[in-house]
Protein backbone atom coordinates (compact mmCIF):
# COMPACT_ATOMS: atom_id res chain seq x y z
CA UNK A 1 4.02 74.01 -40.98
CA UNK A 2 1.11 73.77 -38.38
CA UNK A 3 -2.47 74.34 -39.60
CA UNK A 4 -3.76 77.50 -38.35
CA UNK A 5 -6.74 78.23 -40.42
CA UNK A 6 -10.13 75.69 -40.13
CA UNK A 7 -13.00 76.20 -42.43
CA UNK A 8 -15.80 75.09 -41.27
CA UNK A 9 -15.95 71.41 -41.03
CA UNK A 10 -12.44 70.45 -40.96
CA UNK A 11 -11.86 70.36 -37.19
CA UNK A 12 -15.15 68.48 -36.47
CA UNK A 13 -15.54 65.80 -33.52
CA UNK A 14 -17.64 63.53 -32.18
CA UNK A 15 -20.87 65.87 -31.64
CA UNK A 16 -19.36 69.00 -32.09
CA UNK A 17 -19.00 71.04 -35.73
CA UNK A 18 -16.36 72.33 -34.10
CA UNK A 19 -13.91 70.97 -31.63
CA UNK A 20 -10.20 72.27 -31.44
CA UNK A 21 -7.83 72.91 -28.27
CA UNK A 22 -5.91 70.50 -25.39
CA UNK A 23 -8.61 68.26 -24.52
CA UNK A 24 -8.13 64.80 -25.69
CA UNK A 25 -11.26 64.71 -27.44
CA UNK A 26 -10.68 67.97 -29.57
CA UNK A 27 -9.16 67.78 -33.27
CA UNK A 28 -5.21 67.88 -32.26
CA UNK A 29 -2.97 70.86 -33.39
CA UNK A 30 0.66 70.47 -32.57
CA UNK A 31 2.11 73.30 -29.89
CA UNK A 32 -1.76 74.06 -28.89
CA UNK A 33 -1.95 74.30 -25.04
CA UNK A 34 -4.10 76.79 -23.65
CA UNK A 35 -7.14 77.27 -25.16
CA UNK A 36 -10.50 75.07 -26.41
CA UNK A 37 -13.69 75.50 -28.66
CA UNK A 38 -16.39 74.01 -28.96
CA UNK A 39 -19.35 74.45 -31.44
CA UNK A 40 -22.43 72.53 -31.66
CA UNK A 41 -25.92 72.44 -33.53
CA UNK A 42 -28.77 70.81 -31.30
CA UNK A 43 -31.67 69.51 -32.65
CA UNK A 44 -35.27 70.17 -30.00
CA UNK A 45 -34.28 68.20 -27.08
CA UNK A 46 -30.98 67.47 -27.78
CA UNK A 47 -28.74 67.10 -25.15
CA UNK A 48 -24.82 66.27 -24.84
CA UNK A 49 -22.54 65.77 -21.98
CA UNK A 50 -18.77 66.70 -21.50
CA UNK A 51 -17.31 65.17 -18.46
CA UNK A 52 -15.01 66.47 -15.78
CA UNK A 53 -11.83 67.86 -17.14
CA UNK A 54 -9.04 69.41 -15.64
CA UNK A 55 -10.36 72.74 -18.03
CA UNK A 56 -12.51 75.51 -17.05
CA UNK A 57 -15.47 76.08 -19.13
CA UNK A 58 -17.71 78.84 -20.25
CA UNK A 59 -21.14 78.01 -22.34
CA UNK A 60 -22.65 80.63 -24.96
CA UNK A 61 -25.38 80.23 -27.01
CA UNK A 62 -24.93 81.85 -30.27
CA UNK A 63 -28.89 81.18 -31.08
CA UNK A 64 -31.28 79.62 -29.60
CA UNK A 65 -31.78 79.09 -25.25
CA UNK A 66 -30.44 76.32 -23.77
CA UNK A 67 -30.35 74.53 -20.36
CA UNK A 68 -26.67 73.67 -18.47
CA UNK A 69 -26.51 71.23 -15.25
CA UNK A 70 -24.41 70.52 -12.90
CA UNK A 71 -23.89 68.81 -9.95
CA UNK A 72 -25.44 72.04 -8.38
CA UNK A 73 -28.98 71.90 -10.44
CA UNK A 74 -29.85 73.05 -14.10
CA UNK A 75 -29.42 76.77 -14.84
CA UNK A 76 -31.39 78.27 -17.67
CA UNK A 77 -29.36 80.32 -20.70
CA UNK A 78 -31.90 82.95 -22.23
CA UNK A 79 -30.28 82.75 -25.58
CA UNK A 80 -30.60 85.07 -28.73
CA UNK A 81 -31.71 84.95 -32.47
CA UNK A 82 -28.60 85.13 -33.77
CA UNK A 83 -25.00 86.40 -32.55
CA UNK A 84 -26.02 89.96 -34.00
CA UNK A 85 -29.15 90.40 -32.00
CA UNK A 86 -27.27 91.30 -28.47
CA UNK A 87 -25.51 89.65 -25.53
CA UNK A 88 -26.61 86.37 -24.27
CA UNK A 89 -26.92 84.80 -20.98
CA UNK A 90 -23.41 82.52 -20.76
CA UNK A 91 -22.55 79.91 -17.41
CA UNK A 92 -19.12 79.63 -16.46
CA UNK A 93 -18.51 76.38 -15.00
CA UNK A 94 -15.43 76.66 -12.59
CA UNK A 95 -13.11 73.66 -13.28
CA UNK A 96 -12.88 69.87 -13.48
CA UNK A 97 -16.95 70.12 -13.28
CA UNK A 98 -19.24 67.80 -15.57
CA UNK A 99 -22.07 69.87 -17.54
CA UNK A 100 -24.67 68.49 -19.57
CA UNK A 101 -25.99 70.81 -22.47
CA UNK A 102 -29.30 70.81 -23.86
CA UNK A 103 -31.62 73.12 -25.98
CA UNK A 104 -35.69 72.69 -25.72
CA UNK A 105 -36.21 74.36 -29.22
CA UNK A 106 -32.93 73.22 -30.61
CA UNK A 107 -29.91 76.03 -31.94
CA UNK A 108 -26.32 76.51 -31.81
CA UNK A 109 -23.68 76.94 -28.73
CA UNK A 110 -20.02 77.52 -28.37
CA UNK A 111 -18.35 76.40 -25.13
CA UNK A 112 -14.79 78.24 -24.56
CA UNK A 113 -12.37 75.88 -22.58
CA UNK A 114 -8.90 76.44 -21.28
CA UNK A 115 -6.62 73.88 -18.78
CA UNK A 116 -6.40 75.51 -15.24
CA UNK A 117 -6.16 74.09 -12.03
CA UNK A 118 -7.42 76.88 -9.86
CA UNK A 119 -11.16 76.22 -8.96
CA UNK A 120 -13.49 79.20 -8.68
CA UNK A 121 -17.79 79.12 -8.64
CA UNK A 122 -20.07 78.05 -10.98
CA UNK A 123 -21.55 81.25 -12.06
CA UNK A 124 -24.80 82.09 -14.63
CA UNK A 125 -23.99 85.71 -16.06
CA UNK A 126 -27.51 87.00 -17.39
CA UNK A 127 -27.38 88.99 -20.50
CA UNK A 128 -28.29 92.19 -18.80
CA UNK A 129 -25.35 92.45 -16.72
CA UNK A 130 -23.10 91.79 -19.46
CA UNK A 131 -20.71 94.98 -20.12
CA UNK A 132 -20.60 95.68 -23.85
CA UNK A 133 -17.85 98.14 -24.92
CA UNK A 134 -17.84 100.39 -27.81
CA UNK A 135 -14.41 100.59 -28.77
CA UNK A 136 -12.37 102.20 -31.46
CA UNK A 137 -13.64 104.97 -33.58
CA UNK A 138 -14.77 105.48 -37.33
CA UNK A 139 -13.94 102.88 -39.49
CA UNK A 140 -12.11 100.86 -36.79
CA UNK A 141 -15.30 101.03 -34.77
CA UNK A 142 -16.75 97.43 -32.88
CA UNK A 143 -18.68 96.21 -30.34
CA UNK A 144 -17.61 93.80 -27.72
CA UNK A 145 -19.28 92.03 -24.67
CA UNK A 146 -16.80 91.68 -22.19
CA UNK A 147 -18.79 88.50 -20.39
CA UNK A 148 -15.36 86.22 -19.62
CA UNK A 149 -13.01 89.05 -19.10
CA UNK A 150 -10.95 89.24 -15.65
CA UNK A 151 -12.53 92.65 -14.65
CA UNK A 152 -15.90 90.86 -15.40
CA UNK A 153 -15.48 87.27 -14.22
CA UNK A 154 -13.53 85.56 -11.45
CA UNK A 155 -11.80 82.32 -13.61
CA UNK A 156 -8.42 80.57 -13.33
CA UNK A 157 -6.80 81.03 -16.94
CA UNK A 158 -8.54 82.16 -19.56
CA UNK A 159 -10.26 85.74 -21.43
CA UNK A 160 -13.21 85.38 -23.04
CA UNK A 161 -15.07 87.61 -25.38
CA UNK A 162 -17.10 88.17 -28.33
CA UNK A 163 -16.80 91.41 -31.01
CA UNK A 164 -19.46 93.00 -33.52
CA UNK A 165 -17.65 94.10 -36.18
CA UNK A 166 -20.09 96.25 -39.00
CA UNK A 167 -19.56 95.89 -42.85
CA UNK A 168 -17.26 98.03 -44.15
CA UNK A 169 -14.77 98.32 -40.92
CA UNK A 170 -11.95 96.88 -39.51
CA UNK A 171 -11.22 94.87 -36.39
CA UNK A 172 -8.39 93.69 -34.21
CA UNK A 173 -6.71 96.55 -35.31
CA UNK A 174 -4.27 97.83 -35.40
CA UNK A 175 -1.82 94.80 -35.55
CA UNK A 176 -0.92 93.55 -32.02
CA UNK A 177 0.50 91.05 -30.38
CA UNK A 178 0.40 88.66 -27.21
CA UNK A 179 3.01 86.07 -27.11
CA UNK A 180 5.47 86.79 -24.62
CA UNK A 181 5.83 87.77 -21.18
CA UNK A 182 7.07 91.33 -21.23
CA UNK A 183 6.97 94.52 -19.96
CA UNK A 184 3.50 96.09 -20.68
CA UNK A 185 2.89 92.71 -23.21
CA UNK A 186 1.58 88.98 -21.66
CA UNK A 187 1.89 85.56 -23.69
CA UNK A 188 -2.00 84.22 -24.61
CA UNK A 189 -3.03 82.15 -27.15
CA UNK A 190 -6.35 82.86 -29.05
CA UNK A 191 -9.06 81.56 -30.77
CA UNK A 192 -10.85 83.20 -33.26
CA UNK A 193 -14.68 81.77 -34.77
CA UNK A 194 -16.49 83.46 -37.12
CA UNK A 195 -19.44 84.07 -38.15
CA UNK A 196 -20.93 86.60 -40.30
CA UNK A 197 -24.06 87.70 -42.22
CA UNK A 198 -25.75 89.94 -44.69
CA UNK A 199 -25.76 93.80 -43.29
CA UNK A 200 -28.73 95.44 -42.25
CA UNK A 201 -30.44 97.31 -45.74
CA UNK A 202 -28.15 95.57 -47.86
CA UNK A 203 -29.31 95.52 -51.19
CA UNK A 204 -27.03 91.53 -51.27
CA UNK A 205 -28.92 89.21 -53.93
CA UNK A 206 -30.28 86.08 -52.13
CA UNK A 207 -27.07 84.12 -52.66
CA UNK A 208 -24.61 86.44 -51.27
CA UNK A 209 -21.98 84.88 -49.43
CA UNK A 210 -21.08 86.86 -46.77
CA UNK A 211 -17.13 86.92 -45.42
CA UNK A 212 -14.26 88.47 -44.36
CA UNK A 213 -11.03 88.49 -43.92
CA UNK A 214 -8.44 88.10 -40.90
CA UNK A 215 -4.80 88.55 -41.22
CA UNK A 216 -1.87 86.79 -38.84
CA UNK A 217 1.79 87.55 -39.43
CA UNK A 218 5.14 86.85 -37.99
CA UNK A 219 6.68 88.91 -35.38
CA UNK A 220 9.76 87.70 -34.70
CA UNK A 221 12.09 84.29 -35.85
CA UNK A 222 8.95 81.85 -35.63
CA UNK A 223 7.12 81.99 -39.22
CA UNK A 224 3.33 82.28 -39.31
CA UNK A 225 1.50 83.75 -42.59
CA UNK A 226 -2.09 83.95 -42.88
CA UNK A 227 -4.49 85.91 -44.32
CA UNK A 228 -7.69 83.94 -44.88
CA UNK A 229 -10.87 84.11 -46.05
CA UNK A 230 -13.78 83.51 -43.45
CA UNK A 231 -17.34 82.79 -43.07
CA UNK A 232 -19.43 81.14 -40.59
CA UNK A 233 -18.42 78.28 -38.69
CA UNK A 234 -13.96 79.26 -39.19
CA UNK A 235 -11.75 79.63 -36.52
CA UNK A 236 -8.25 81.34 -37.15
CA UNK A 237 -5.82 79.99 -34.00
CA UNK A 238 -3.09 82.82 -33.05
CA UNK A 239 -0.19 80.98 -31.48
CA UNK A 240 1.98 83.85 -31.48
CA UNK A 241 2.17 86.90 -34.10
CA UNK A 242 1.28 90.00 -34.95
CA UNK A 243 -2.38 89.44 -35.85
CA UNK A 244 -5.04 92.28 -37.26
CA UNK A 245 -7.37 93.35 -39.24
CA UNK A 246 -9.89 91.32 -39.21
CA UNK A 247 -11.72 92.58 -41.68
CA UNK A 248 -15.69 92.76 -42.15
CA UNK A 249 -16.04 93.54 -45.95
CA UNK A 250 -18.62 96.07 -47.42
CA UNK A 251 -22.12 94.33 -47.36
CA UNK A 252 -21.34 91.88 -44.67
CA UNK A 253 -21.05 92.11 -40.85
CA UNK A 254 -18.47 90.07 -38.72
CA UNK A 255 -19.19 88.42 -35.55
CA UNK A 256 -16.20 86.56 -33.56
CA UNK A 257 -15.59 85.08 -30.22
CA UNK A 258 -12.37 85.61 -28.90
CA UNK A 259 -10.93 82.62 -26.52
CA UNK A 260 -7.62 83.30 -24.71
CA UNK A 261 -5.12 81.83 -22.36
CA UNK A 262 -1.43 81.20 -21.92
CA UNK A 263 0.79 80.33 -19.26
CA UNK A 264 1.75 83.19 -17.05
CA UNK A 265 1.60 84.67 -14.05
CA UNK A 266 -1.63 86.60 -14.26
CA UNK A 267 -4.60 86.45 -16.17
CA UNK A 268 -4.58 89.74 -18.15
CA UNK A 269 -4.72 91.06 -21.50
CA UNK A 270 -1.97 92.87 -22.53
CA UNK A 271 -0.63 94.17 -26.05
CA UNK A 272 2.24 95.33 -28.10
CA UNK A 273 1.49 96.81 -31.12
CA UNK A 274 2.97 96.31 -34.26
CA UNK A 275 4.97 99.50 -34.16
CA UNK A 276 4.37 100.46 -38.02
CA UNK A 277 0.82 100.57 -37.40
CA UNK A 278 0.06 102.14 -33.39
CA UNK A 279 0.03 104.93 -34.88
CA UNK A 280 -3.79 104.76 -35.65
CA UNK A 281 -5.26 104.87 -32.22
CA UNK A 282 -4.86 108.47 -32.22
CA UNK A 283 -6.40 109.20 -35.04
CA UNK A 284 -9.30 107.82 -33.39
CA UNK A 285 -9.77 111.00 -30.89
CA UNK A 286 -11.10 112.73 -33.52
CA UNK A 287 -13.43 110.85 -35.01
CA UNK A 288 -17.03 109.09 -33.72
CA UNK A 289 -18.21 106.16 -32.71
CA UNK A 290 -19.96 103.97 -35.72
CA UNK A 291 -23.29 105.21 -35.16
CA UNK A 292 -25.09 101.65 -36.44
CA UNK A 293 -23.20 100.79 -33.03
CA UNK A 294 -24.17 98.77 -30.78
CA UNK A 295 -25.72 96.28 -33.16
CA UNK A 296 -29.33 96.22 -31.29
CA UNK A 297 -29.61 100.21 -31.08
């Protein structure tokens, strides 16, 4: 059976900690088509290059600023502390276009990738303008900045976003699915990385590991069972399948970024829910928004 769950380290390449989707260059998985990640640690004045691909690309520092050029000049990313300090400036790179990465002060960046054909401008999104969504309610509550998202950017193929997820709730929940073409449903692939941390005012020990949990199970003939354990640096890939909670346990907050593609018509998220579970969204009319939402106050 097909690998769907990396720890961190196992899907390494060339200079990335992290390298998994249809590029040539990425760590191969069997069936994958649609979708790409990228994750790398620069030292001060590193920089790396990844050269024209038939892929559009979107950059996003998860800390630290860095620079991205292009044929068109060098834009500047304003980047962030950490992935739980706020949105971040992110560059979307239209497709087939060569970009050269490099951080001043050094940190970590992700760069979300999926195949496409369709070429659309090179655009730098600035943290501010980013539209962050507050969505579910109680214990389901999370954050999520909607930066590569069709109502938010103009791309070929793919969906890209990232969720805040605080200790103690659940996520990508309830169970849903996106892997067919359907009434009401479309078929996407998606990438899940993690990465989490101590909560706020947690009374964790110095060694605490902090992790979580995310669940992916079979909904229909084609088998897929996982329920893993994850921490920083993991990516879960969802093929197909019902796939939910993912789950930020009590003392630690989640982060992931969510990378999504497939090969239909249009470019929009759509969802079936695992029909033993809907049920929950309406319990969620009458209850409140997580008030240590959003994450930066």
């Amino acid at each position: 059976m097909t690998n769907w769950f990396y720890p961190a380290g196992t899907a390494s390449a060339e200079a990335w900690n992290v390298s998994l989707g249809a590029d040539e260059s990425s760590a191969h998985v069997d069936g994958w088509k649609h979708t790409g990640i990228r994750v790398g640690a620069f030292d001060a004045g590193q920089q790396t290059e990844l050269a024209a691909s038939a892929e559009e690309r979107i950059v996003i520092p998860l800390s630290g600023s860095f620079t991205v050029s292009t044929a068109t000049g060098t834009h500047q990313l304003d980047g962030r502390a950490s992935v739980f300090a706020g949105p971040t400036d992110v560059f979307y790179s239209g497709t087939s276009t060569a970009i050269t990465i490099g951080s001043d002060d050094g940190g970590r960046v992700a760069v979300a990738s999926a195949p496409a054909s369709n070429t659309y401008p090179e655009r730098l999104i600035k943290a501010a303008d980013i539209p962050v969504e507050l969505r579910g309610a109680g214990n389901c509550s999370r954050e999520v900045h909607n930066f590569g998202t069709p109502a938010a950017l103009e791309a070929d193929r793919f969906i890209v976003c990232e969720v805040l997820t605080p200790s103690g709730n659940w996520s990508s929940y309830p169970p849903h699915k996106h892997d067919e073409e359907a009434e009401g449903e479309t078929q996407l692939e998606e990438i899940y990385y993690f990465e989490t941390q101590v909560a706020k005012d947690s009374p964790a020990p110095s060694d605490a590991d902090a992790m979580g949990y995310q669940r992916v199970y079979a909904s229909d003939d084609r088998p897929i069972d996982v329920n893993a354990e994850v921490r920083t640096g993991d990516v879960v890939l969802v093929p197909y399948g019902w796939h939910g909670p993912a789950m930020a346990t009590p003392g630690y907050d989640m982060y992931y970024l969510n990378v999504m593609a497939g090969p239909g018509p249009i470019r929009k998220w759509l969802i079936s829910d695992d029909p033993a579970h809907g049920w929950i969204r309406r319990t969620w009319e009458d209850q409140d928004i997580d008030p240590r939402l959003p994450f930066t106050g």
